[in-house]
N, C-alpha and C. Protein backbone atom coordinates (compact mmCIF):
# COMPACT_ATOMS: atom_id res chain seq x y z
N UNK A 1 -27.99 203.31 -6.88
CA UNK A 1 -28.49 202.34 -7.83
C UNK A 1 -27.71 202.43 -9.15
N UNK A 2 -27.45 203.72 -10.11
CA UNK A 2 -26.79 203.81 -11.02
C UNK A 2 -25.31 203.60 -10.67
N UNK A 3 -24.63 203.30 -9.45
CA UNK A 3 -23.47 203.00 -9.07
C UNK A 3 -23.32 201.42 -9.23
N UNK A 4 -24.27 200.66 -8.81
CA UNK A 4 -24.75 199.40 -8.82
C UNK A 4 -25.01 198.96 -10.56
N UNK A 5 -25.77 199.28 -11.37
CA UNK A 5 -25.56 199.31 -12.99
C UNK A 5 -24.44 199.48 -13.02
N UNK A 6 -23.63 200.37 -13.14
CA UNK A 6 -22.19 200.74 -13.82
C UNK A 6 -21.62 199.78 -13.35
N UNK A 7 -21.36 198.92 -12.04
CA UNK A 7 -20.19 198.02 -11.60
C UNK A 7 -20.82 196.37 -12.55
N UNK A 8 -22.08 196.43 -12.61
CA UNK A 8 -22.76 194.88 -13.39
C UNK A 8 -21.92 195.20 -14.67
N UNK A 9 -22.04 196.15 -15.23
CA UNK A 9 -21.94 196.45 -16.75
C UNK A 9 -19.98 196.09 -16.70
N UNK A 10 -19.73 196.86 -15.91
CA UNK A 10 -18.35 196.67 -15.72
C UNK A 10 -17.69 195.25 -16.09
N UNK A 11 -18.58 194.25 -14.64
CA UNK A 11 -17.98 193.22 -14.35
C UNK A 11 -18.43 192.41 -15.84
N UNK A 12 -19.70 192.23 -16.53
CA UNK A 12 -19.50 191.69 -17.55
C UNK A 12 -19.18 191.96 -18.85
N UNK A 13 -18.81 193.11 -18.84
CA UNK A 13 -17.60 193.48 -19.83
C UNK A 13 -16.49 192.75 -19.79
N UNK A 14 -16.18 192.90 -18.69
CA UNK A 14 -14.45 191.69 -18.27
C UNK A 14 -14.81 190.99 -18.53
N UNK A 15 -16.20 190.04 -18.03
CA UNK A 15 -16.32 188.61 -17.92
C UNK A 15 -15.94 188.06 -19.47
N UNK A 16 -17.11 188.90 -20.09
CA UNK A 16 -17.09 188.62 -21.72
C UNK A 16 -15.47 189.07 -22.73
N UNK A 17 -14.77 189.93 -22.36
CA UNK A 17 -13.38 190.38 -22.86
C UNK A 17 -12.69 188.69 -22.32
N UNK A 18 -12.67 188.72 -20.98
CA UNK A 18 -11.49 187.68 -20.56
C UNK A 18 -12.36 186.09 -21.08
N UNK A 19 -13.47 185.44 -21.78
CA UNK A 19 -14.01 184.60 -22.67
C UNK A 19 -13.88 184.61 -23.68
N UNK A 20 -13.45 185.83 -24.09
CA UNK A 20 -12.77 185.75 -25.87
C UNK A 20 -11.59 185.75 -25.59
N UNK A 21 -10.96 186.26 -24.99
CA UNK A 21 -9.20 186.19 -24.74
C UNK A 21 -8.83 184.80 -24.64
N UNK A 22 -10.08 183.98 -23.56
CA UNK A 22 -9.48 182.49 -24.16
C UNK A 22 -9.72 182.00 -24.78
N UNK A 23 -10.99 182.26 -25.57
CA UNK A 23 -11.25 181.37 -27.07
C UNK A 23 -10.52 181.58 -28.03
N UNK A 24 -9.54 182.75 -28.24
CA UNK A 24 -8.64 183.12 -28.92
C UNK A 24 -7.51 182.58 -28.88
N UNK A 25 -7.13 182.46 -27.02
CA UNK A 25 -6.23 181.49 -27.39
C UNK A 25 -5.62 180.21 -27.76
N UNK A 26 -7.04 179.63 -27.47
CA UNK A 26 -7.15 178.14 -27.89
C UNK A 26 -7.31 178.10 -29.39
N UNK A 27 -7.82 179.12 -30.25
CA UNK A 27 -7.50 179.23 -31.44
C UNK A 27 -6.09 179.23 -31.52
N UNK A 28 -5.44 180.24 -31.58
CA UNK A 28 -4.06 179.97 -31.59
C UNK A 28 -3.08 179.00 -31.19
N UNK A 29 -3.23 178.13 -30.22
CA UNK A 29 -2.61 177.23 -29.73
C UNK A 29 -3.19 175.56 -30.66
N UNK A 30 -2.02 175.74 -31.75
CA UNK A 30 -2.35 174.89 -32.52
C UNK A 30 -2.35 173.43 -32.13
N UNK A 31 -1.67 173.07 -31.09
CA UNK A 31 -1.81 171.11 -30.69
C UNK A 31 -3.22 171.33 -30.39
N UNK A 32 -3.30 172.33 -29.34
CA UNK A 32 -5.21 172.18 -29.03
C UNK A 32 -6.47 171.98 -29.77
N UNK A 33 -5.78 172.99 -31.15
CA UNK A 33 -6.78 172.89 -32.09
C UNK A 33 -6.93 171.08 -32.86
N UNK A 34 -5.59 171.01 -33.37
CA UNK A 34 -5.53 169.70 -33.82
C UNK A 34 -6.25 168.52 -32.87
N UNK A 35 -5.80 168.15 -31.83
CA UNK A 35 -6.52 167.42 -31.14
C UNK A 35 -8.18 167.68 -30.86
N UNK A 36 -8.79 168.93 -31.14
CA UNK A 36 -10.28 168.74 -31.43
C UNK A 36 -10.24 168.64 -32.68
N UNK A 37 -9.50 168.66 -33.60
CA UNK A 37 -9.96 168.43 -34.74
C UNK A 37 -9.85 166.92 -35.54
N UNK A 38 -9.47 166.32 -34.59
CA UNK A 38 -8.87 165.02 -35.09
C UNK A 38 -9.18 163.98 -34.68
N UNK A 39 -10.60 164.33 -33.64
CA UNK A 39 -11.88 163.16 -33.20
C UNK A 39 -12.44 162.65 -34.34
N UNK A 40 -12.28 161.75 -34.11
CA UNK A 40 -13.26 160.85 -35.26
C UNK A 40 -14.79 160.61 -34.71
N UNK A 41 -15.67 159.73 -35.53
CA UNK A 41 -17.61 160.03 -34.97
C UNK A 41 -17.11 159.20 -34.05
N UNK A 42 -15.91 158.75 -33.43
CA UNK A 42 -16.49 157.97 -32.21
C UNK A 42 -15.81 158.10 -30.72
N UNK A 43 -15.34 159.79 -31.24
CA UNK A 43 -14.78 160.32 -29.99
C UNK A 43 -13.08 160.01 -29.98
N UNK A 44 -12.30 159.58 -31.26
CA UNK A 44 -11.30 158.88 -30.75
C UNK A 44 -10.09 160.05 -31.24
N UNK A 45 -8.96 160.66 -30.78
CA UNK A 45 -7.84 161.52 -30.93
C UNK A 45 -7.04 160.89 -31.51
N UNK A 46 -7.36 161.04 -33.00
CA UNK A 46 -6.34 160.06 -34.18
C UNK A 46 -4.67 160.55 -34.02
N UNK A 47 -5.12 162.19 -33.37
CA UNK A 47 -3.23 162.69 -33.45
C UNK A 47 -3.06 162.28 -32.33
N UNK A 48 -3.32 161.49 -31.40
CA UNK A 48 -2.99 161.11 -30.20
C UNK A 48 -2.42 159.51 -30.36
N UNK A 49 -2.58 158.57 -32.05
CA UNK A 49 -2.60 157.61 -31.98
C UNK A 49 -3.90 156.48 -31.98
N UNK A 50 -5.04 157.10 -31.23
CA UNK A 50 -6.00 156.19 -30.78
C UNK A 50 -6.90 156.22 -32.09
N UNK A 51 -7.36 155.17 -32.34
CA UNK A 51 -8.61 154.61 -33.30
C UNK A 51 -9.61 153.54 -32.72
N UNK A 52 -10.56 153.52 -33.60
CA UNK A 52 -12.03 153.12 -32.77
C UNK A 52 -11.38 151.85 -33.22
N UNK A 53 -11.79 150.45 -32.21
CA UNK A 53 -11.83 149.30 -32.61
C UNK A 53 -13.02 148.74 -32.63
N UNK A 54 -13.92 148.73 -33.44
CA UNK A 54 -15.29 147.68 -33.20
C UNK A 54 -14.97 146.58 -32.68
N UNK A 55 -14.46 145.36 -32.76
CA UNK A 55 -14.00 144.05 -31.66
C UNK A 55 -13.93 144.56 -30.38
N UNK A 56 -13.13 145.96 -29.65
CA UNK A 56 -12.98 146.34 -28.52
C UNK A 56 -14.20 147.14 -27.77
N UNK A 57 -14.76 147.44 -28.68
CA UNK A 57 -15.96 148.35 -28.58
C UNK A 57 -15.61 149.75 -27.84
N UNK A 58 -14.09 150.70 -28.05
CA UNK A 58 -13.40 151.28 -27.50
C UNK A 58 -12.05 151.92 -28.31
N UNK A 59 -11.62 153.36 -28.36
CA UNK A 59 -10.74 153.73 -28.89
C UNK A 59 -9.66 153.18 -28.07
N UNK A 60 -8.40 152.75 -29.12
CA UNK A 60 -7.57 152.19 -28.78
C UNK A 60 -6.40 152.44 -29.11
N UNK A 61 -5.33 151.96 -29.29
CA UNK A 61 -3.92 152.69 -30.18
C UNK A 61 -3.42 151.15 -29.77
N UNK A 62 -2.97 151.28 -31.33
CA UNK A 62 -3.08 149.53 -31.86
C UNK A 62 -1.65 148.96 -31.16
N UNK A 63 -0.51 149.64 -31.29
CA UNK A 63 0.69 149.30 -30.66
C UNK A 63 0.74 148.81 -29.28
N UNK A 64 -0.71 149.18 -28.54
CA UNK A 64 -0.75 148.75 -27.24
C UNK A 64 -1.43 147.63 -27.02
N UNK A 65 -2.83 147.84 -27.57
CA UNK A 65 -3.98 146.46 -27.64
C UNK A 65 -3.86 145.79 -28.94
N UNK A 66 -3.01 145.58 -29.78
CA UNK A 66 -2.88 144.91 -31.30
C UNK A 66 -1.69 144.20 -31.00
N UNK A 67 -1.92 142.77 -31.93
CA UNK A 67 -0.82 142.04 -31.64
C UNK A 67 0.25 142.51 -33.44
N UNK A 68 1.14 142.31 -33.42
CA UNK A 68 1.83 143.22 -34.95
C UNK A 68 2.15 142.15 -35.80
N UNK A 69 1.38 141.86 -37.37
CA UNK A 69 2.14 140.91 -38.09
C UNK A 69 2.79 141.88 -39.10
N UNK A 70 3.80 140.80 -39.66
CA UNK A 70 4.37 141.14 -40.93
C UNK A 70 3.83 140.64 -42.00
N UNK A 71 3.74 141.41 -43.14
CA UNK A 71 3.34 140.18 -44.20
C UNK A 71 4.35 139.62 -44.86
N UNK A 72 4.16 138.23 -45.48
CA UNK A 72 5.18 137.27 -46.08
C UNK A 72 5.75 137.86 -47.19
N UNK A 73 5.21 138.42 -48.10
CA UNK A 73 6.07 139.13 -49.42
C UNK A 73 6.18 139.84 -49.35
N UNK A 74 5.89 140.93 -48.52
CA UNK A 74 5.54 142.33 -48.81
C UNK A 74 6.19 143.18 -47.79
N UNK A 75 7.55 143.92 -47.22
CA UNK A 75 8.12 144.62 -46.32
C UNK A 75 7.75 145.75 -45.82
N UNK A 76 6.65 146.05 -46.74
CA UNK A 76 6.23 147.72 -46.53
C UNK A 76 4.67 147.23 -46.10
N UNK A 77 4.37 145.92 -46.09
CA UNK A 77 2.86 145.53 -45.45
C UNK A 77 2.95 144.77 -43.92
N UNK A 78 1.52 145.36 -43.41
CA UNK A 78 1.71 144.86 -41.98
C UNK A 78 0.56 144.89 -41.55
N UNK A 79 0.22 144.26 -40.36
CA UNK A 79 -0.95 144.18 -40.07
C UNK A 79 -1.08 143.93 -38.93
N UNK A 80 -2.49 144.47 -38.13
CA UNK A 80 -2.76 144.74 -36.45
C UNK A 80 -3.33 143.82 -36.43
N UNK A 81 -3.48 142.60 -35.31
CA UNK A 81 -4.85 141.70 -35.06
C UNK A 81 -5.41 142.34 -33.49
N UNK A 82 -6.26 142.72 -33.70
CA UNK A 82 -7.10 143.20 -32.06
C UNK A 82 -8.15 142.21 -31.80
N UNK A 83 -8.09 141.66 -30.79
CA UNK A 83 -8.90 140.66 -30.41
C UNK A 83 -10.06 141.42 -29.26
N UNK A 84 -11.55 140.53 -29.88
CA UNK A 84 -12.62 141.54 -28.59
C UNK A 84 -12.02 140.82 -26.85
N UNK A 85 -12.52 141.73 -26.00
CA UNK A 85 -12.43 141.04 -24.91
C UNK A 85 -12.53 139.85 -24.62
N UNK A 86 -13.44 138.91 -25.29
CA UNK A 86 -13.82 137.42 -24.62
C UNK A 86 -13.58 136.93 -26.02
N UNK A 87 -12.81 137.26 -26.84
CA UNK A 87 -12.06 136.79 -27.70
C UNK A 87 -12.62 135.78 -29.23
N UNK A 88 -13.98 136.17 -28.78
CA UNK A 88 -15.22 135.65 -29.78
C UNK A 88 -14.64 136.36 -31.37
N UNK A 89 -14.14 137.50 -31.51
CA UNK A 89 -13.63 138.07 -32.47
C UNK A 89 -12.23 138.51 -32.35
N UNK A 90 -11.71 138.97 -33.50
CA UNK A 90 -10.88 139.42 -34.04
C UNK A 90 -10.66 140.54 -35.59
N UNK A 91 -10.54 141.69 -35.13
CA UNK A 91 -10.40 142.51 -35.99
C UNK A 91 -9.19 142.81 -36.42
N UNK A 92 -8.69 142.69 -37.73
CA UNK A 92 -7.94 143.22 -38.60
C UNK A 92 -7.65 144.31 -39.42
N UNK A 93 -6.25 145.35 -38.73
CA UNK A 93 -6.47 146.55 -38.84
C UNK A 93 -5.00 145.99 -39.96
N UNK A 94 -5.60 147.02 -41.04
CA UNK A 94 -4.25 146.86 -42.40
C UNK A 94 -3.34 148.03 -42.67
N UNK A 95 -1.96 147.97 -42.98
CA UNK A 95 -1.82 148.91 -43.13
C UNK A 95 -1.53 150.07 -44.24
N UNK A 96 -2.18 149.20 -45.03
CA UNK A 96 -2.65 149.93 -46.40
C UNK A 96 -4.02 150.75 -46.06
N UNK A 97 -4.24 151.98 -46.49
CA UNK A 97 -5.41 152.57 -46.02
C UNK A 97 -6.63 152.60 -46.74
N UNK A 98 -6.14 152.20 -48.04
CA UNK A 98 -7.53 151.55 -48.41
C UNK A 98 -8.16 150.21 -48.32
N UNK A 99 -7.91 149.42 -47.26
CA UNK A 99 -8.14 148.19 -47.01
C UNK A 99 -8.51 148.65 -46.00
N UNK A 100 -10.12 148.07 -45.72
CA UNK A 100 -10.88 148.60 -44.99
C UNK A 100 -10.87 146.71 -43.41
N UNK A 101 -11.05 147.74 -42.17
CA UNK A 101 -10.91 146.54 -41.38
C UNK A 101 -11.70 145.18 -41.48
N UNK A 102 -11.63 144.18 -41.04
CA UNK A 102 -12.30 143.21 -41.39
C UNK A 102 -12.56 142.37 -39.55
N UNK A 103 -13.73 142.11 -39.57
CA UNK A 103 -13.91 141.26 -37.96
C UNK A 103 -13.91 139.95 -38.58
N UNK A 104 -13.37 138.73 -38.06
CA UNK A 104 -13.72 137.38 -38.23
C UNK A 104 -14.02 136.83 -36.88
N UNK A 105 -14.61 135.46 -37.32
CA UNK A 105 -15.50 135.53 -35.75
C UNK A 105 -14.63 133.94 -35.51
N UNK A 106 -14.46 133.61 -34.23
CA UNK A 106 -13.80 132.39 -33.87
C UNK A 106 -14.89 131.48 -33.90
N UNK A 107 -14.14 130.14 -34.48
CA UNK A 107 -14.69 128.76 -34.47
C UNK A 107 -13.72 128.19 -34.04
N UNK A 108 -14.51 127.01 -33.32
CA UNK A 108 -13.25 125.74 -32.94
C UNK A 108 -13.49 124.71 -34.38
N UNK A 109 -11.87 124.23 -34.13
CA UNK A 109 -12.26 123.18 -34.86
C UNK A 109 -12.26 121.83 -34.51
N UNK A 110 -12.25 120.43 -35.28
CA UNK A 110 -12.81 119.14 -34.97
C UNK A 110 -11.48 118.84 -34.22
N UNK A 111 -10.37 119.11 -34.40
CA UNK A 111 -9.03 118.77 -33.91
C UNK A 111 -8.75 119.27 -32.55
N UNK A 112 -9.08 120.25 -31.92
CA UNK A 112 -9.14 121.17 -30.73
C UNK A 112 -8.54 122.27 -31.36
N UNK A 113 -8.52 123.47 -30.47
CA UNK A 113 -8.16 124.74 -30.72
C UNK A 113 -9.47 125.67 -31.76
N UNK A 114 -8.84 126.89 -32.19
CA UNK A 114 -9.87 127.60 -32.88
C UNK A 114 -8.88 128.21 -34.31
N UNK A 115 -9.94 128.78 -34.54
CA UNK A 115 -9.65 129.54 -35.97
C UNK A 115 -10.43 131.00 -35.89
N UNK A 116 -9.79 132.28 -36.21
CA UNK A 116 -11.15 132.65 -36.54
C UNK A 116 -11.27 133.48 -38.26
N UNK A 117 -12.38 133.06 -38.47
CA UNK A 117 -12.96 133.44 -40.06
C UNK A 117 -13.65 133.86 -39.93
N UNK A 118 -14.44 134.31 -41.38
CA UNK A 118 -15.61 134.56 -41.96
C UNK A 118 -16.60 133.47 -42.37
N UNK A 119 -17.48 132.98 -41.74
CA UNK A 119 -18.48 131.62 -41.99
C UNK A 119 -18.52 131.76 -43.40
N UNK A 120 -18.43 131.09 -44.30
CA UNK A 120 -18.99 130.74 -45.58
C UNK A 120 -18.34 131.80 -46.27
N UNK A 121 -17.20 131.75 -45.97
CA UNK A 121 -16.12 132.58 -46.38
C UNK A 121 -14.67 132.39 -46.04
N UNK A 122 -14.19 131.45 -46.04
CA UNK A 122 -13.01 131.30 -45.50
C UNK A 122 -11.61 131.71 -46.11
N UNK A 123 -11.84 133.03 -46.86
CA UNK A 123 -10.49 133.76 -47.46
C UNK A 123 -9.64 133.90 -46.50
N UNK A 124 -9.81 133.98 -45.29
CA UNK A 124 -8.62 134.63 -44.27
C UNK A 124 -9.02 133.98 -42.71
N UNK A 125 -8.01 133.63 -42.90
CA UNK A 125 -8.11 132.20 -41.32
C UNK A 125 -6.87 133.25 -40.30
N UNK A 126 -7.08 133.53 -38.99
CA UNK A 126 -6.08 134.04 -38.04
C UNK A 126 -6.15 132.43 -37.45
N UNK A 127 -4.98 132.02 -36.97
CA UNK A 127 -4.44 130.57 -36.31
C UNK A 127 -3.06 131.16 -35.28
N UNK A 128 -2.97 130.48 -34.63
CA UNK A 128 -1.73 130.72 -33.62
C UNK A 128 -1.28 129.19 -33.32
N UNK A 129 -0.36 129.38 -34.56
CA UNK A 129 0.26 127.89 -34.90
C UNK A 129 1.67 128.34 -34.58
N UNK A 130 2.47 127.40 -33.72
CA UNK A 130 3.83 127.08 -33.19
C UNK A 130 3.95 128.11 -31.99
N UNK A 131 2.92 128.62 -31.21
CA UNK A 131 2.98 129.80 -30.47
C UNK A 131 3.11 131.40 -31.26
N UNK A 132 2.81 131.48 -32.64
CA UNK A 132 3.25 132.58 -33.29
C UNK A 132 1.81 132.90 -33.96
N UNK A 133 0.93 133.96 -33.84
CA UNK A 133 -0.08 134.13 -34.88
C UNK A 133 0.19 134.43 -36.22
N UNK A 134 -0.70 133.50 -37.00
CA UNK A 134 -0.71 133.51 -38.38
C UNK A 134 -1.96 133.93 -39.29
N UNK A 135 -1.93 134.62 -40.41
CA UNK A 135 -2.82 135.18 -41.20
C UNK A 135 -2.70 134.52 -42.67
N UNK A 136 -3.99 133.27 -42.99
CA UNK A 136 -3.44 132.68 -44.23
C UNK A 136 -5.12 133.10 -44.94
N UNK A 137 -4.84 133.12 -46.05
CA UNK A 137 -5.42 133.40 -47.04
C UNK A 137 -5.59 132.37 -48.38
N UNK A 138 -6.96 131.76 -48.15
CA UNK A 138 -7.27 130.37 -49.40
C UNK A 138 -5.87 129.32 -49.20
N UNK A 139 -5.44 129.20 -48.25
CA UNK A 139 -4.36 128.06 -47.61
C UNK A 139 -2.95 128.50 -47.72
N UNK A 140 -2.74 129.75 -48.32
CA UNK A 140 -1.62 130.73 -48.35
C UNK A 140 -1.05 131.98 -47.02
N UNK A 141 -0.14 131.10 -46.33
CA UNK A 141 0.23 132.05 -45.49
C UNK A 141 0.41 133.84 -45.68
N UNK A 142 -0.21 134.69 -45.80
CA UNK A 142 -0.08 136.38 -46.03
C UNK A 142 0.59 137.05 -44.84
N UNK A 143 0.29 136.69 -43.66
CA UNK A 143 0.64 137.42 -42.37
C UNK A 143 1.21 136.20 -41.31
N UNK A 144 2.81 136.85 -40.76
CA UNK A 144 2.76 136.21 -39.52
C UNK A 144 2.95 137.66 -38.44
N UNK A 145 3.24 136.75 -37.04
CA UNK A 145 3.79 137.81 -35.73
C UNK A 145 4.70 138.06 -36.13
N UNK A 146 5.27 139.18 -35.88
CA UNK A 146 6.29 140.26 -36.09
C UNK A 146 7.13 139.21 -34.86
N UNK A 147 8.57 139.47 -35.02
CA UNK A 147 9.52 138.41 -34.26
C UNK A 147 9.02 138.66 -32.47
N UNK A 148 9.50 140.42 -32.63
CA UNK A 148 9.70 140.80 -31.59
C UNK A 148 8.42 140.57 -30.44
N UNK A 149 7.23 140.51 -31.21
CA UNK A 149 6.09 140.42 -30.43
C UNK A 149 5.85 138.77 -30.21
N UNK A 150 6.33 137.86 -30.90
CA UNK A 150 6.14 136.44 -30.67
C UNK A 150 6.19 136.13 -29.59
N UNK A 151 7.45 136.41 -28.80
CA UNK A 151 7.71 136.57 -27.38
C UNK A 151 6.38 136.72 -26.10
N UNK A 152 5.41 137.65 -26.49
CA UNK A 152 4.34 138.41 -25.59
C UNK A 152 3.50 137.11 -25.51
């Protein structure tokens, strides 16, 4: 019986030594650490690229599900349009970081086609005029498609 104790005691000695040996090393192994550390509240691996899209209802990485504008004056400004699945919305990811995202919701208009805005707010209209999406602001073009993506 005391042969039987000594081998329990044994085996979870190891068990517990070889459970810190790997929590240790996942401490040390810094990509590992970063990537838990770099979930955002909605589960998303920012060093991986991915961010939450509310329109998508899903972490995403904008270069894949975002269509890319440029802005008209500005070379160092740019901007993501992510559209929800059934395309009722459109979220606008900026790439200034204190410009916080914005959803506008699609309307058609009297002419055919859509727009989408902010109801009773129409600072910022997304349109996909000449086959190219556009971002105008109080009747001022701010954003078009980036060349290369016009194409898609």
């Amino acid at each position: 019986m005391e042969f039987f104790l000594n081998w329990l005691f044994v085996l979870n000695f190891v068990k517990q030594k070889a459970i810190k040996k790997r929590k240790d090393e996942c401490k040390r192994n810094i990509y590992v650490l970063a990537m838990c550390r770099s979930k955002d509240k909605h589960g998303c691996i920012a060093s991986a690229g991915y961010t939450w899209s509310e329109a998508q209802k899903d972490c995403i990485r904008l270069w894949e599900k975002g269509v890319r504008m440029n802005a008209v004056d500005d070379a160092e400004k740019m901007l993501f349009l992510v559209f929800s699945p059934d395309s009722t919305q459109v979220e606008l990811f900026f790439s200034e970081e204190e410009m916080p995202n914005e959803i506008l919701e699609r309307r058609g208009l009297p002419a055919g086609g859509y727009v989408w805005n902010v109801e009773d707010d129409d600072t910022k209209n997304v349109r996909l005029e000449d086959g190219r999406w556009t971002v105008s602001q109080r009747g001022r073009l701010i954003y078009w498609q980036a060349e290369e993506a016009a194409g898609n």
